[in-house]
PDB file of N, CA and C in Angstrom:
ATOM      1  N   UNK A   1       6.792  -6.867   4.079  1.00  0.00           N
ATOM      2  CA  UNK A   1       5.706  -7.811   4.164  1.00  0.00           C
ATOM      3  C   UNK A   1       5.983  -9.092   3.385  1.00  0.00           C
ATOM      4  N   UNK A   2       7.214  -8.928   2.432  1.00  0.00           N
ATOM      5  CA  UNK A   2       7.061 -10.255   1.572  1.00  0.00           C
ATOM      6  C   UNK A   2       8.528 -10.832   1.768  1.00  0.00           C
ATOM      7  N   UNK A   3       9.200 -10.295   3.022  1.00  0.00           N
ATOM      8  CA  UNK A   3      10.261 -10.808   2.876  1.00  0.00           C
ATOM      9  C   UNK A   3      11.108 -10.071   2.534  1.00  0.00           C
ATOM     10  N   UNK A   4      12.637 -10.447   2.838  1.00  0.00           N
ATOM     11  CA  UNK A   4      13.680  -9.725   2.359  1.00  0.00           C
ATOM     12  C   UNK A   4      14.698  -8.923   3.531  1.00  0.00           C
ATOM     13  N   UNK A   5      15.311  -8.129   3.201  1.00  0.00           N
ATOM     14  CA  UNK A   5      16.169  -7.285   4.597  1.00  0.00           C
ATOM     15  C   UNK A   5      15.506  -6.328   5.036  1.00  0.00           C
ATOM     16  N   UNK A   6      15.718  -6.057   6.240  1.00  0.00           N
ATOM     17  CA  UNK A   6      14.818  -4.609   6.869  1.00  0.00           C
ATOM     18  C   UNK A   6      15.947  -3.516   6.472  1.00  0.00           C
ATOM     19  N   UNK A   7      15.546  -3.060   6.416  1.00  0.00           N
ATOM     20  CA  UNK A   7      16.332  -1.447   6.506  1.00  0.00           C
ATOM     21  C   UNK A   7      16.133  -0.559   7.611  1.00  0.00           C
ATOM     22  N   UNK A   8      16.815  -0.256   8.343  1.00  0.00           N
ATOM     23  CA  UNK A   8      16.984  -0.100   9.812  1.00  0.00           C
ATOM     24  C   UNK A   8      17.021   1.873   9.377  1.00  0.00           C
ATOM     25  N   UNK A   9      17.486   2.454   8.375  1.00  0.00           N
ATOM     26  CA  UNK A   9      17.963   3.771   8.210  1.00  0.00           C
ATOM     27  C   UNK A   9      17.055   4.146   6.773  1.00  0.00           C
ATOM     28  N   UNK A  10      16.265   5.577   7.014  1.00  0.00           N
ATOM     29  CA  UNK A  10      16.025   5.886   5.620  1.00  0.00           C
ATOM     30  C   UNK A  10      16.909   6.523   4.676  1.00  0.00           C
ATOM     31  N   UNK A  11      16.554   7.086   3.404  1.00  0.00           N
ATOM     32  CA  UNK A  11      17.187   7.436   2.903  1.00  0.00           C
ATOM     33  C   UNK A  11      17.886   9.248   3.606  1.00  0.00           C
ATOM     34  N   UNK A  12      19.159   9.503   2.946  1.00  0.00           N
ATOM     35  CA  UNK A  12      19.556  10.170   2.973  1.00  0.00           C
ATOM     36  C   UNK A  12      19.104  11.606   3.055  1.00  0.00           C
ATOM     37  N   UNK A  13      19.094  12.987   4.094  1.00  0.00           N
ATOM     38  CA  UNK A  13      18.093  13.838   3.817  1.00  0.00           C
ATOM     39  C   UNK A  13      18.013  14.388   2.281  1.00  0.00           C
ATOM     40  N   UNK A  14      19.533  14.801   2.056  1.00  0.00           N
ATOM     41  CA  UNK A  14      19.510  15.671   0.519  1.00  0.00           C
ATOM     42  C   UNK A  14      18.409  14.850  -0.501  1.00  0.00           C
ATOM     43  N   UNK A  15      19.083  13.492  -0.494  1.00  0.00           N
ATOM     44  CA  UNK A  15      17.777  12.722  -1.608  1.00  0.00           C
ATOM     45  C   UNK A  15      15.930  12.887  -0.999  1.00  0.00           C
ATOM     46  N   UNK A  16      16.048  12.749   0.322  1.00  0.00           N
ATOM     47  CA  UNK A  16      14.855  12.726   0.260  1.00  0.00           C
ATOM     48  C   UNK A  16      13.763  14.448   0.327  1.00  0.00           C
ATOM     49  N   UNK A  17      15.414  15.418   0.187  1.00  0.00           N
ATOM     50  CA  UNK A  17      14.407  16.788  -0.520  1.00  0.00           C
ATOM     51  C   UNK A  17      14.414  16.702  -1.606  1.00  0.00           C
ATOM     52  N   UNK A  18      15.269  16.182  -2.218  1.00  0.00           N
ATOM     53  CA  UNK A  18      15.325  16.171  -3.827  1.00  0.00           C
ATOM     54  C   UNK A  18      13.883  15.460  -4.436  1.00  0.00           C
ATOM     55  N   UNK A  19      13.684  14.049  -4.078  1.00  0.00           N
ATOM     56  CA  UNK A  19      12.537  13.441  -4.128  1.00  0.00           C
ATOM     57  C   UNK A  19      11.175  14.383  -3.468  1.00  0.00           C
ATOM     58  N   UNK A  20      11.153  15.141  -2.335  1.00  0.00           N
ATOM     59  CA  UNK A  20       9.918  15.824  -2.391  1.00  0.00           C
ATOM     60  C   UNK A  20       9.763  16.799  -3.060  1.00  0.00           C
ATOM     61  N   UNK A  21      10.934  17.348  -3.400  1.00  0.00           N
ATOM     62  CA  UNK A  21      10.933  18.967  -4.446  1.00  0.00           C
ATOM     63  C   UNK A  21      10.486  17.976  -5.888  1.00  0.00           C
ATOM     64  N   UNK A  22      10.754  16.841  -6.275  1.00  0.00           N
ATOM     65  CA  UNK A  22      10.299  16.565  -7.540  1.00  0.00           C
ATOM     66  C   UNK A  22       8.559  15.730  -7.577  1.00  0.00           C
ATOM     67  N   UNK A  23       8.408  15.392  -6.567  1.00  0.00           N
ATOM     68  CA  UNK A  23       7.159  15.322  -5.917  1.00  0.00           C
ATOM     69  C   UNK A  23       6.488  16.152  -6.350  1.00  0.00           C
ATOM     70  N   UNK A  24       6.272  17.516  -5.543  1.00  0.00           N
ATOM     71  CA  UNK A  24       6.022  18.719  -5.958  1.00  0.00           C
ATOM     72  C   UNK A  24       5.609  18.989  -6.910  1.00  0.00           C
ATOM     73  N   UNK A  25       6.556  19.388  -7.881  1.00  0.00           N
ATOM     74  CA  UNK A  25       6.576  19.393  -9.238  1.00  0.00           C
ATOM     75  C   UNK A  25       5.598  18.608 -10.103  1.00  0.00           C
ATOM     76  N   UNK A  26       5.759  17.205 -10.273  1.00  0.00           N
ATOM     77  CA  UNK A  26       5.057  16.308 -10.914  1.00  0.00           C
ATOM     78  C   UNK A  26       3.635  15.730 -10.873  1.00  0.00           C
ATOM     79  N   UNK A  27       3.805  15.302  -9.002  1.00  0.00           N
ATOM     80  CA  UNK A  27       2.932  14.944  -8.896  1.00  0.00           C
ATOM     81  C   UNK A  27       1.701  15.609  -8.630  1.00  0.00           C
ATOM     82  N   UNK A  28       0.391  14.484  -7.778  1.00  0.00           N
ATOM     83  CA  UNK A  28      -0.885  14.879  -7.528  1.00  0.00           C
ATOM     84  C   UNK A  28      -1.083  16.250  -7.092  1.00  0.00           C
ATOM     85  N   UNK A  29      -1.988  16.630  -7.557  1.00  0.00           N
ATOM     86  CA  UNK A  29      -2.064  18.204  -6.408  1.00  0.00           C
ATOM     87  C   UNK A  29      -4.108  18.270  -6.262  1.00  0.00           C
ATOM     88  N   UNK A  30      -4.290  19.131  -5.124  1.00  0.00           N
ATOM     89  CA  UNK A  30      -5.169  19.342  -4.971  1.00  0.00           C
ATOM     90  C   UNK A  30      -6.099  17.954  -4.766  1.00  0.00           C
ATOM     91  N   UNK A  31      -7.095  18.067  -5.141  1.00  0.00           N
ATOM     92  CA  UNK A  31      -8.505  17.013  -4.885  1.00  0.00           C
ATOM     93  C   UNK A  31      -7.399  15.703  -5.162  1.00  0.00           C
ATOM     94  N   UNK A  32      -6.485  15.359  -6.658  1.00  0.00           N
ATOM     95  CA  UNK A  32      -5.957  14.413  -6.703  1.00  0.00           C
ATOM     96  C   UNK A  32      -5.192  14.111  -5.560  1.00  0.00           C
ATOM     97  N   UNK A  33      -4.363  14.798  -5.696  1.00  0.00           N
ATOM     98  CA  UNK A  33      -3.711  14.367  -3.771  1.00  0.00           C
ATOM     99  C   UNK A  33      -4.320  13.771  -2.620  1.00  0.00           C
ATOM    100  N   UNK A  34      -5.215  14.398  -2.432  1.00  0.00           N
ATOM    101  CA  UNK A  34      -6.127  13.701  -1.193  1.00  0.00           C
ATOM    102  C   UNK A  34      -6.678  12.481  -1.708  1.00  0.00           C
ATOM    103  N   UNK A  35      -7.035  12.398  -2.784  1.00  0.00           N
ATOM    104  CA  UNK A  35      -7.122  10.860  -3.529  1.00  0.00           C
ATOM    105  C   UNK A  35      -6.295   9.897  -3.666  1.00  0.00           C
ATOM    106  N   UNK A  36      -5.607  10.094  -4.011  1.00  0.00           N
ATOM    107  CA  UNK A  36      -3.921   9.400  -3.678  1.00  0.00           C
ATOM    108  C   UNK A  36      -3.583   9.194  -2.685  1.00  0.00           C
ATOM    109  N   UNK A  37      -3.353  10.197  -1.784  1.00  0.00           N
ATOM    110  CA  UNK A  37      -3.169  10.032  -0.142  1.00  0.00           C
ATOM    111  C   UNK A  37      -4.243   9.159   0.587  1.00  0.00           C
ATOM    112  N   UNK A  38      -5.596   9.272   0.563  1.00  0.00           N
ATOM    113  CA  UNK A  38      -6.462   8.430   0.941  1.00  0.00           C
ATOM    114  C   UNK A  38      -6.407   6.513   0.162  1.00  0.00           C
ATOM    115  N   UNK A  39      -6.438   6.663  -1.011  1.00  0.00           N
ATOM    116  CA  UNK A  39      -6.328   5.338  -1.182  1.00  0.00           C
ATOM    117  C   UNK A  39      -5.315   4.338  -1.396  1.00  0.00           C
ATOM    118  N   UNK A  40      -3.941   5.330  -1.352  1.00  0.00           N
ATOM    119  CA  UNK A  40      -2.425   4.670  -0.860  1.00  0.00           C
ATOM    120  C   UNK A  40      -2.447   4.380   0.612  1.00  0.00           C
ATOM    121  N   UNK A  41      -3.162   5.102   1.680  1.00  0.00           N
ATOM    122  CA  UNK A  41      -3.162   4.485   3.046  1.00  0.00           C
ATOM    123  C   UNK A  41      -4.215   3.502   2.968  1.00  0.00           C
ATOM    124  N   UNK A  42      -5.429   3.294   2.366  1.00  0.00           N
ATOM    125  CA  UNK A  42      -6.147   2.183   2.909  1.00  0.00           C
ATOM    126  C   UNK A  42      -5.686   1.080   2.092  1.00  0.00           C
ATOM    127  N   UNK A  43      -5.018   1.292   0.921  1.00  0.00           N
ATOM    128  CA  UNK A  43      -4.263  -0.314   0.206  1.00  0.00           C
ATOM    129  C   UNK A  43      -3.409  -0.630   0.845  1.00  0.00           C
ATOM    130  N   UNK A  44      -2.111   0.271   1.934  1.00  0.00           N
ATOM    131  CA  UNK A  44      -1.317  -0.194   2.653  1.00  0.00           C
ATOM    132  C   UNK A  44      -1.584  -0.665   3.519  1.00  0.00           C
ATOM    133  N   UNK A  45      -2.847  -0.120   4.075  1.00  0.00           N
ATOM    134  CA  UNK A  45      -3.638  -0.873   5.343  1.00  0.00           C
ATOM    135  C   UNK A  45      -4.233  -2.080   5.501  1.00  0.00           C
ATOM    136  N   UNK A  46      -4.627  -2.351   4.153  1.00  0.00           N
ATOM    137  CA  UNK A  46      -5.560  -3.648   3.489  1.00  0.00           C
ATOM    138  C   UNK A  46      -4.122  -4.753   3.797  1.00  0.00           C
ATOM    139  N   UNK A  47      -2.993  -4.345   2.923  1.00  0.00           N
ATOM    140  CA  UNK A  47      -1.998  -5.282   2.917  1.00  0.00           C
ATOM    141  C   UNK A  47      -1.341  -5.274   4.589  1.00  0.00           C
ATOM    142  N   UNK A  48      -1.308  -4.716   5.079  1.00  0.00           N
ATOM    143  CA  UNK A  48      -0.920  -5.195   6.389  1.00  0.00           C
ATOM    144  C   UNK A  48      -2.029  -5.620   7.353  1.00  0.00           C
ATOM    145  N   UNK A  49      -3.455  -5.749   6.958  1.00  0.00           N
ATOM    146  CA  UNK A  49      -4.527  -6.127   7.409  1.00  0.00           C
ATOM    147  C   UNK A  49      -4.248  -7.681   7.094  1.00  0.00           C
ATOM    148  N   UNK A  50      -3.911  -8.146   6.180  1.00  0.00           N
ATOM    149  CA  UNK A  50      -4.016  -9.595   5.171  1.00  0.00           C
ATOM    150  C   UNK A  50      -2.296 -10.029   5.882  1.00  0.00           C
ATOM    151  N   UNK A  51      -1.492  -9.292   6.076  1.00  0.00           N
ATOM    152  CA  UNK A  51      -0.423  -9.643   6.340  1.00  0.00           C
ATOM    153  C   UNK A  51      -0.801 -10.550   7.962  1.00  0.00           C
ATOM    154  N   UNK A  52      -0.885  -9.493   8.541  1.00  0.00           N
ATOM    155  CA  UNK A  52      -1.104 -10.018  10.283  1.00  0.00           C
ATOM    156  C   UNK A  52      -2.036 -11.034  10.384  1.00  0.00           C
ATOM    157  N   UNK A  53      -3.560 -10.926   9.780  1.00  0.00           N
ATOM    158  CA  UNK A  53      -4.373 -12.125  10.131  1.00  0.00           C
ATOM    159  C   UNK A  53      -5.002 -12.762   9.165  1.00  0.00           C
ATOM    160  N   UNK A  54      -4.481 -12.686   7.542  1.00  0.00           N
ATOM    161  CA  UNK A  54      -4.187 -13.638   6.486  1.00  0.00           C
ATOM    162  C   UNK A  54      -6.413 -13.386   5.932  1.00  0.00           C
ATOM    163  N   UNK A  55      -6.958 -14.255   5.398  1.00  0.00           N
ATOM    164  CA  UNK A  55      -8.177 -13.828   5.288  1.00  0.00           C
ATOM    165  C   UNK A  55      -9.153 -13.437   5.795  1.00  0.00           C
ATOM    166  N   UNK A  56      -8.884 -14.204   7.343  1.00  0.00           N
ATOM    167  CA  UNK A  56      -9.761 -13.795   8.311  1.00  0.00           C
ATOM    168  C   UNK A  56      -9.602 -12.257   8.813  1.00  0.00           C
ATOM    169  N   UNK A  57      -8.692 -11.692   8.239  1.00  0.00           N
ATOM    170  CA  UNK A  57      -8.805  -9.924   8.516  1.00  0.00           C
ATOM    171  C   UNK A  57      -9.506  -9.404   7.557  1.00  0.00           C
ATOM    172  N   UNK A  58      -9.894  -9.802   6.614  1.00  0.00           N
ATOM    173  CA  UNK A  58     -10.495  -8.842   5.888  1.00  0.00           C
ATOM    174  C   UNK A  58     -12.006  -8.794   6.536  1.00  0.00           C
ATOM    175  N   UNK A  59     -12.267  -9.474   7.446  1.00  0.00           N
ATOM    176  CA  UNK A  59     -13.721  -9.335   7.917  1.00  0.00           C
ATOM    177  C   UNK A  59     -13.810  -8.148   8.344  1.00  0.00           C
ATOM    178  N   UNK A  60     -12.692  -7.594   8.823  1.00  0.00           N
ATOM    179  CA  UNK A  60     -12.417  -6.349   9.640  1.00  0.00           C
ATOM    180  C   UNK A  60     -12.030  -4.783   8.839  1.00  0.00           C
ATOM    181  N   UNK A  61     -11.963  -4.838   7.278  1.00  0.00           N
ATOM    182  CA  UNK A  61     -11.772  -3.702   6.260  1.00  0.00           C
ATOM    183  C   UNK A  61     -13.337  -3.432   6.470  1.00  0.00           C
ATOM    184  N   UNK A  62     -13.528  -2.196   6.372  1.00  0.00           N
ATOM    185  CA  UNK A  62     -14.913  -1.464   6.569  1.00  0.00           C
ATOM    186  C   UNK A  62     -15.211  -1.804   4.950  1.00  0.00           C
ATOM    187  N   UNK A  63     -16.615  -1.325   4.809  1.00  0.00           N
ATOM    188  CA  UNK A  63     -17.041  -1.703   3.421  1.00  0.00           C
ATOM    189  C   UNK A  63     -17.001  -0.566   2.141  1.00  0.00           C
ATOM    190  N   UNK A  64     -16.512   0.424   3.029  1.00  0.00           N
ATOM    191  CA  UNK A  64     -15.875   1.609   1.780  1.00  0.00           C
ATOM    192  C   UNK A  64     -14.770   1.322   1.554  1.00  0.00           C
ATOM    193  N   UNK A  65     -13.990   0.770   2.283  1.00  0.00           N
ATOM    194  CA  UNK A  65     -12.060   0.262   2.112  1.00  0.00           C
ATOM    195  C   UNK A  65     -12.352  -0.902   1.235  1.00  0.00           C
ATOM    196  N   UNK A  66     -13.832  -2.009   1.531  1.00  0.00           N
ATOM    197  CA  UNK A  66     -13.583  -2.916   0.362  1.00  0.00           C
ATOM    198  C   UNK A  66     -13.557  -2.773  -1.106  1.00  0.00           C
ATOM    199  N   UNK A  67     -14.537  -1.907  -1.148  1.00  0.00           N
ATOM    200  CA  UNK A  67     -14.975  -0.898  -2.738  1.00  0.00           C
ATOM    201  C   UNK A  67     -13.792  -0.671  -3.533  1.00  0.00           C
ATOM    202  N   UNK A  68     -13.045  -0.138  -2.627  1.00  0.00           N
ATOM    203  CA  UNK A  68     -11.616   0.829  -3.402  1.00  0.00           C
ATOM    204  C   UNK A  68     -10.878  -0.704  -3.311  1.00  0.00           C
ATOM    205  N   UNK A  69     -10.462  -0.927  -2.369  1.00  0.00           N
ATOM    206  CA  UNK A  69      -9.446  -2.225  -2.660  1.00  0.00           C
ATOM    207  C   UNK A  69     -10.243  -3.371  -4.105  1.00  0.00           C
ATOM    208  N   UNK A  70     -11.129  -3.846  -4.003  1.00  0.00           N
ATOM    209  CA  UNK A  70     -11.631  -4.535  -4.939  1.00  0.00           C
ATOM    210  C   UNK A  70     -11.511  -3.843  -6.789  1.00  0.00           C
ATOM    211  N   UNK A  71     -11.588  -2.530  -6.492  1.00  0.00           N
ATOM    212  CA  UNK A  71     -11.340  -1.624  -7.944  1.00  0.00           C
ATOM    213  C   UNK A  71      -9.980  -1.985  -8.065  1.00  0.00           C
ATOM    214  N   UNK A  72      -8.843  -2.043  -7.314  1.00  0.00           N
ATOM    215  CA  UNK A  72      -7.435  -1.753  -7.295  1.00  0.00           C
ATOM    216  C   UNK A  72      -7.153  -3.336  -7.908  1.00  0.00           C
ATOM    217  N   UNK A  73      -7.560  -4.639  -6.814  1.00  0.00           N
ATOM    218  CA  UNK A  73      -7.124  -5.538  -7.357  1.00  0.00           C
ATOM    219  C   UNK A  73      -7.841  -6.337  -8.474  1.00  0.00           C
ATOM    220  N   UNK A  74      -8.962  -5.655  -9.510  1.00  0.00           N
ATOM    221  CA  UNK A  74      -9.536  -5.919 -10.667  1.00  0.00           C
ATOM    222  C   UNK A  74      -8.439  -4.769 -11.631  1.00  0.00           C
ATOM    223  N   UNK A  75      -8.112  -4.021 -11.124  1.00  0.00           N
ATOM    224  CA  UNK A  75      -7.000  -2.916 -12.573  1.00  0.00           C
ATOM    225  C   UNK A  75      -5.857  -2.892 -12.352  1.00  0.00           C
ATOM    226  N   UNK A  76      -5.415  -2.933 -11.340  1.00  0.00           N
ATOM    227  CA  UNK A  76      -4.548  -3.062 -11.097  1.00  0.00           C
ATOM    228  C   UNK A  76      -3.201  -3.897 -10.680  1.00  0.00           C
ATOM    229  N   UNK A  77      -2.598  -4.833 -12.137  1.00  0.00           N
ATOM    230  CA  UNK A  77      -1.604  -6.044 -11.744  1.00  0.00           C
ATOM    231  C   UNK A  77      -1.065  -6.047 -10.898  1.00  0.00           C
ATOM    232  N   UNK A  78      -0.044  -4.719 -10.853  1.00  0.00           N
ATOM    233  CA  UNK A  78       1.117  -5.167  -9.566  1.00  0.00           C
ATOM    234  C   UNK A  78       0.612  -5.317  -8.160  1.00  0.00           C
ATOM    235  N   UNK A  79      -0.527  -4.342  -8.219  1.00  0.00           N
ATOM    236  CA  UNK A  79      -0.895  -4.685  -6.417  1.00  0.00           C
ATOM    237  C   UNK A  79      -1.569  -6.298  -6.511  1.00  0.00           C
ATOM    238  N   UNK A  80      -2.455  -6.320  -7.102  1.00  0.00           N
ATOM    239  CA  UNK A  80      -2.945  -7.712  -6.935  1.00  0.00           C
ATOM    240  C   UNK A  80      -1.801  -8.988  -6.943  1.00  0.00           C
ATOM    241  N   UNK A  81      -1.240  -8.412  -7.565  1.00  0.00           N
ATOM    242  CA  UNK A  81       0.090  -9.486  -7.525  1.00  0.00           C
ATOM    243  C   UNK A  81       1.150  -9.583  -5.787  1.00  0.00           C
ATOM    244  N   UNK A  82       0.886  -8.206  -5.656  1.00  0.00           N
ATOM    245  CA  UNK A  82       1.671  -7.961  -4.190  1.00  0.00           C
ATOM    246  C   UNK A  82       0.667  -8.648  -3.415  1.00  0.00           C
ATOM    247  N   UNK A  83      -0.300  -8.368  -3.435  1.00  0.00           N
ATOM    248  CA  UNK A  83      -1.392  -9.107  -2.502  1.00  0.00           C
ATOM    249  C   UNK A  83      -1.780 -10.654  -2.223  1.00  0.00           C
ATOM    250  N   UNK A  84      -1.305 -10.849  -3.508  1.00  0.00           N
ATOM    251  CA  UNK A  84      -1.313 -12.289  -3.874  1.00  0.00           C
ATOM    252  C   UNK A  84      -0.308 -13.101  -2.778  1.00  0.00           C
ATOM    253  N   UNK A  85       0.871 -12.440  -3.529  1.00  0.00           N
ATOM    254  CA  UNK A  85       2.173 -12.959  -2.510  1.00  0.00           C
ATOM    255  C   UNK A  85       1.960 -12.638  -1.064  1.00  0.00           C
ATOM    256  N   UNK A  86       1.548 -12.006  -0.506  1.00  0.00           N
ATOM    257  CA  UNK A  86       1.701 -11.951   0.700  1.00  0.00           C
ATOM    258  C   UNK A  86       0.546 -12.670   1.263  1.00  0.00           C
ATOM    259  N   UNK A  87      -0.661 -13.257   0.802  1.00  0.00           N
ATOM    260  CA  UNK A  87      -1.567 -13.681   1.072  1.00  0.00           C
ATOM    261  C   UNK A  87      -0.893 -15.409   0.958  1.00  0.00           C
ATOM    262  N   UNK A  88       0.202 -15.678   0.534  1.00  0.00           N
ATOM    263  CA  UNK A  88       0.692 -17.441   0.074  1.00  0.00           C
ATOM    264  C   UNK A  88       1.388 -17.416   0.742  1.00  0.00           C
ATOM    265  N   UNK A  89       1.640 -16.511   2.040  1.00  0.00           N
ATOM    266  CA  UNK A  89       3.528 -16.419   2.365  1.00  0.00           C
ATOM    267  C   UNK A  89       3.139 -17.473   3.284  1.00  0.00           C
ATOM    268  N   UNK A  90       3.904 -18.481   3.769  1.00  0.00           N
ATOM    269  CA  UNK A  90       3.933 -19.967   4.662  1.00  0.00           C
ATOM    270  C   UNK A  90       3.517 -19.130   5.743  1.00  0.00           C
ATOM    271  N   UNK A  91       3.964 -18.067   7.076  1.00  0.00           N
ATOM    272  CA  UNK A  91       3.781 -17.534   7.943  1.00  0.00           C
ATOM    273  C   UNK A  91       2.557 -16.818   8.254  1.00  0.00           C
ATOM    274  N   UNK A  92       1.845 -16.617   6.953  1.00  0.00           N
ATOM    275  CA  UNK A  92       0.566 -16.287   7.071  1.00  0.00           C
ATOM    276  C   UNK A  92      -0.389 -16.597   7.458  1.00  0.00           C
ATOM    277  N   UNK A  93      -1.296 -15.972   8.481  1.00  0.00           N
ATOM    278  CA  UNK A  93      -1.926 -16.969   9.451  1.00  0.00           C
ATOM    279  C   UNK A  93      -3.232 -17.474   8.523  1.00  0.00           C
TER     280      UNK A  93
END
């Protein structure tokens, strides 16, 4: 979304069991998971919402997706910062 090379191939399988077996391990589980999982897809959604039709898409985030996105970019630097940038990019409509 902000530029840069595509990557045409993911990663490697062995790394990417290694990365879910440590997944596993570490991360979210239960109620947290589905929390995580739910509001990592609607921030990715938000940013490719803002990507394709720049402010005039956000008319189109439902008003429970605004709630959570608005918490994220008041606490959260790096996304607001990602959001930022992709919201200045010249191509942005």
């Amino acid at each position: 979304m902000v530029g840069g090379e595509l990557k045409t191939e993911g990663m490697p399988r062995f790394v990417g069991n290694i990365v879910a077996s440590v997944m596993r391990a570490v991360g979210p589980k239960g109620v947290n998971f589905a929390r995580y999982s739910l509001d990592y897809h609607l921030l990715r959604n938000y940013l490719h919402v803002i990507d394709e039709w720049g402010e005039g898409g956000k008319s189109m985030v439902p008003e429970y997706a605004t709630t959570i996105v608005k918490k994220y970019l008041e606490t959260d630097t790096s996304f607001r910062e990602l959001a930022e940038r992709i919201q200045s990019k010249p191509d942005s409509c």
